[in-house]
Protein backbone atom coordinates (compact mmCIF):
# COMPACT_ATOMS: atom_id res chain seq x y z
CA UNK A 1 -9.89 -13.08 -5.22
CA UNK A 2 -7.57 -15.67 -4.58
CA UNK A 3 -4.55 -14.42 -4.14
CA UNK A 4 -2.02 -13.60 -0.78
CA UNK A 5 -0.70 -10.51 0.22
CA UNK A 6 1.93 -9.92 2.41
CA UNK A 7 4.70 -7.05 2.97
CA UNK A 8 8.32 -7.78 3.46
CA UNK A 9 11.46 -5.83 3.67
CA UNK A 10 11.58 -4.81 0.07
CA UNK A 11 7.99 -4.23 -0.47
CA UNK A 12 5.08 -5.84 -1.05
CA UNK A 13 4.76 -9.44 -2.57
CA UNK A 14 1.12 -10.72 -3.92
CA UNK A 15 1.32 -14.97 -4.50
CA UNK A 16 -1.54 -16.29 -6.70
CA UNK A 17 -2.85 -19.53 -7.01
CA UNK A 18 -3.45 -19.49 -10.36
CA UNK A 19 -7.12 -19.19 -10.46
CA UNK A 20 -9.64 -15.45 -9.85
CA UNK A 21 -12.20 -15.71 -7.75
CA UNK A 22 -14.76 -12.89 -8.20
CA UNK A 23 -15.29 -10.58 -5.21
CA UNK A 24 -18.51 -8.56 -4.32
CA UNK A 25 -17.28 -5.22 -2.93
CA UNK A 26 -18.09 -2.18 -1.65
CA UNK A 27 -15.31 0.43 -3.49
CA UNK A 28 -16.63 3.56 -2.43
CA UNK A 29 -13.94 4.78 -0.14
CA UNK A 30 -11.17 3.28 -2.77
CA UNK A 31 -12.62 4.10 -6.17
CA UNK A 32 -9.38 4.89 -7.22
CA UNK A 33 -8.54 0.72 -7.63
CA UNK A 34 -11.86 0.05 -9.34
CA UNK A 35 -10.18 -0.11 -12.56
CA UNK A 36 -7.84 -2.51 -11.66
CA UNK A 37 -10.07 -4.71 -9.73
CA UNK A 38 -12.43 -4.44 -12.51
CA UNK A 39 -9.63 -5.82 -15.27
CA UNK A 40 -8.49 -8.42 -12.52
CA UNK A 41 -12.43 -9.32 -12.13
CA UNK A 42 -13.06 -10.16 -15.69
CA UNK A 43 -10.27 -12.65 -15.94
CA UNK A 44 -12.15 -14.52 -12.39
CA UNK A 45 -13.94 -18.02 -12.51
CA UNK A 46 -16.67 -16.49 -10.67
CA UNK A 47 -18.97 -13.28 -11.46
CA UNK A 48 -17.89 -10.31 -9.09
CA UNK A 49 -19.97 -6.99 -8.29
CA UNK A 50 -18.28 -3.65 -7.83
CA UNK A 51 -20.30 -1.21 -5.65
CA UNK A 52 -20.23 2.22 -4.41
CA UNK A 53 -18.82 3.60 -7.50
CA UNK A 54 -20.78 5.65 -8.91
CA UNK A 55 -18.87 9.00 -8.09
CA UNK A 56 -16.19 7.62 -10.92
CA UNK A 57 -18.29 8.61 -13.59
CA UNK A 58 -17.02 12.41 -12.35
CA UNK A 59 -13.37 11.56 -13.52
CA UNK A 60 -11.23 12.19 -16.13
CA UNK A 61 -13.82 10.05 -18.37
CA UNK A 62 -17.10 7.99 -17.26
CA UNK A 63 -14.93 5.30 -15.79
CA UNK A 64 -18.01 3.08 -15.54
CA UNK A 65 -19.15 3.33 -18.75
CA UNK A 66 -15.48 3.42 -20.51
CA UNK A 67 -14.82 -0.05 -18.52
CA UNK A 68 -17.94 -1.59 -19.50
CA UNK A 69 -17.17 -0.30 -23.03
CA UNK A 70 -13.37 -1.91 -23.32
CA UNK A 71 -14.25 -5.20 -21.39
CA UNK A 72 -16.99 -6.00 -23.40
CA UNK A 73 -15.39 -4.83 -26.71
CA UNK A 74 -12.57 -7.86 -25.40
CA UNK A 75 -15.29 -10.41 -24.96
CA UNK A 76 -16.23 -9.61 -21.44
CA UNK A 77 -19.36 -10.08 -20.24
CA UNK A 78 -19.71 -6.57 -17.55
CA UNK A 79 -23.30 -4.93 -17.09
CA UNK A 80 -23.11 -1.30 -15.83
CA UNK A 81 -25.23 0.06 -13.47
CA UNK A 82 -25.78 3.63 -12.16
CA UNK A 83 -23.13 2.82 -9.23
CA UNK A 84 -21.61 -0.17 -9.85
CA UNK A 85 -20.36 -2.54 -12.13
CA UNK A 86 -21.29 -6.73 -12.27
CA UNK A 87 -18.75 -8.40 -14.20
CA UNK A 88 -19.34 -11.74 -15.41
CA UNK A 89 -16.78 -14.76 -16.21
CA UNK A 90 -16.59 -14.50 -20.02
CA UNK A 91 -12.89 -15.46 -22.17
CA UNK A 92 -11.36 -12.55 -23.22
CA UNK A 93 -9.77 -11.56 -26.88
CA UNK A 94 -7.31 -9.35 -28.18
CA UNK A 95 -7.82 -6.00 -29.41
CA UNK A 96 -7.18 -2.51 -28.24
CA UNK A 97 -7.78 -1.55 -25.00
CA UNK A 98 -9.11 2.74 -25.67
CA UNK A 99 -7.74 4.57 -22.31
CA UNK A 100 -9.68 7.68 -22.90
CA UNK A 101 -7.01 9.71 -22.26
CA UNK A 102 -7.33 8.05 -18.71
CA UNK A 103 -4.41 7.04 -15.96
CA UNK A 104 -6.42 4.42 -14.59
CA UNK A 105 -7.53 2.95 -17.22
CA UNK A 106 -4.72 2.53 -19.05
CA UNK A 107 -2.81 0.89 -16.01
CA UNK A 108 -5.93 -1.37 -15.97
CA UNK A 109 -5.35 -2.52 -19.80
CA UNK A 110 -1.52 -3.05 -19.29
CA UNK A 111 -2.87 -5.37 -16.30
CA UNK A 112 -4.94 -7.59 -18.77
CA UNK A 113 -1.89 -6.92 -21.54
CA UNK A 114 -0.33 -9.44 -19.35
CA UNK A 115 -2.62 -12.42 -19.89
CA UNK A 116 -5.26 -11.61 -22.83
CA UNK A 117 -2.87 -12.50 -26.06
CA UNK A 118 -3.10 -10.00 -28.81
CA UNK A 119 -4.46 -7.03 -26.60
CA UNK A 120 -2.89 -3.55 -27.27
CA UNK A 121 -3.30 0.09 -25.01
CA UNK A 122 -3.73 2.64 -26.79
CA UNK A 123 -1.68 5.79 -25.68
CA UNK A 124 0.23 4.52 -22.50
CA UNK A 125 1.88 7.44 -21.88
CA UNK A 126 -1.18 9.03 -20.41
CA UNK A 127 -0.03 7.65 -17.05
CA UNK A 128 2.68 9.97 -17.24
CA UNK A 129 0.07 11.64 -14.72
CA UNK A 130 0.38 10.08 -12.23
CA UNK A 131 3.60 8.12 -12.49
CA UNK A 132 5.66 9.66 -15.43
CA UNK A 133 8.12 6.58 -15.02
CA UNK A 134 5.47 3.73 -15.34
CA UNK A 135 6.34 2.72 -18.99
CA UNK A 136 10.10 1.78 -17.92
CA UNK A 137 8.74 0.45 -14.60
CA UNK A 138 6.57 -1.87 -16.20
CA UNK A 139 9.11 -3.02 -18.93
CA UNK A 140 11.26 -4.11 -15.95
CA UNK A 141 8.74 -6.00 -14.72
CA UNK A 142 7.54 -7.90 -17.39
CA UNK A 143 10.88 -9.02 -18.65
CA UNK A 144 11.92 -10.24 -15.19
CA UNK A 145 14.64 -7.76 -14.31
């Protein structure tokens, strides 16, 4: 998608090049990132096609349907299909970003918090789930501490 991953001794460090490149991809054995890679997708130059995902719709919400529903709702431009997702370059607009009550997603609409001016999640804490310390992770990170 454009970007460079590498580890190091403190972690992991991603480098970007400023542009996304879509990616046509087969997420089947890593559903768990298709929300992510979908938010990352619909900020790409070039359409991108998520595949093998059809067992999300089993989740804590239809994640298919609830990312189709929130990216377009933004401006996005995503058609949803049984198992997959295409997501098409389209500019993006503030609003609120609905989480259903859903970890993933609402990491996925913090994600696009970053770049899409004017975009709110509603009810963060639900990633108290997974990672109950996310919100003060996250506030580190975007104020460069």
């Amino acid at each position: 998608m454009g970007g460079d991953i590498s580890f190091t001794e403190v972690g992991l460090r991603l480098r970007g090049g400023g542009a996304v490149r879509g990616i046509d991809i087969d997420l089947h054995d890593v559903g768990e990132l298709t929300p992510i890679i979908a938010a990352v997708a619909a900020l790409a130059t070039t359409p991108s096609h998520l595949r093998g995902v059809g067992h999300l719709r089993l989740h804590e919400t239809d994640r298919l349907t609830a990312l189709a529903t929130e990216l377009n709702a933004l401006g996005g431009n995503v058609i949803e299909h049984p198992t997959s997702l295409q997501i098409r370059p389209a500019p993006l607009h503030g609003g609120t970003f609905h989480t259903y009550e859903d970890h993933r997603l609402a990491t996925a609409g913090a994600l696009l918090g970053l770049v899409v001016p004017g975009l709110s999640v509603e009810n963060m804490e639900t990633v108290g789930k997974t990672m109950p310390t996310f919100p003060s992770l996250w506030q580190e990170l975007v104020s460069g501490a």
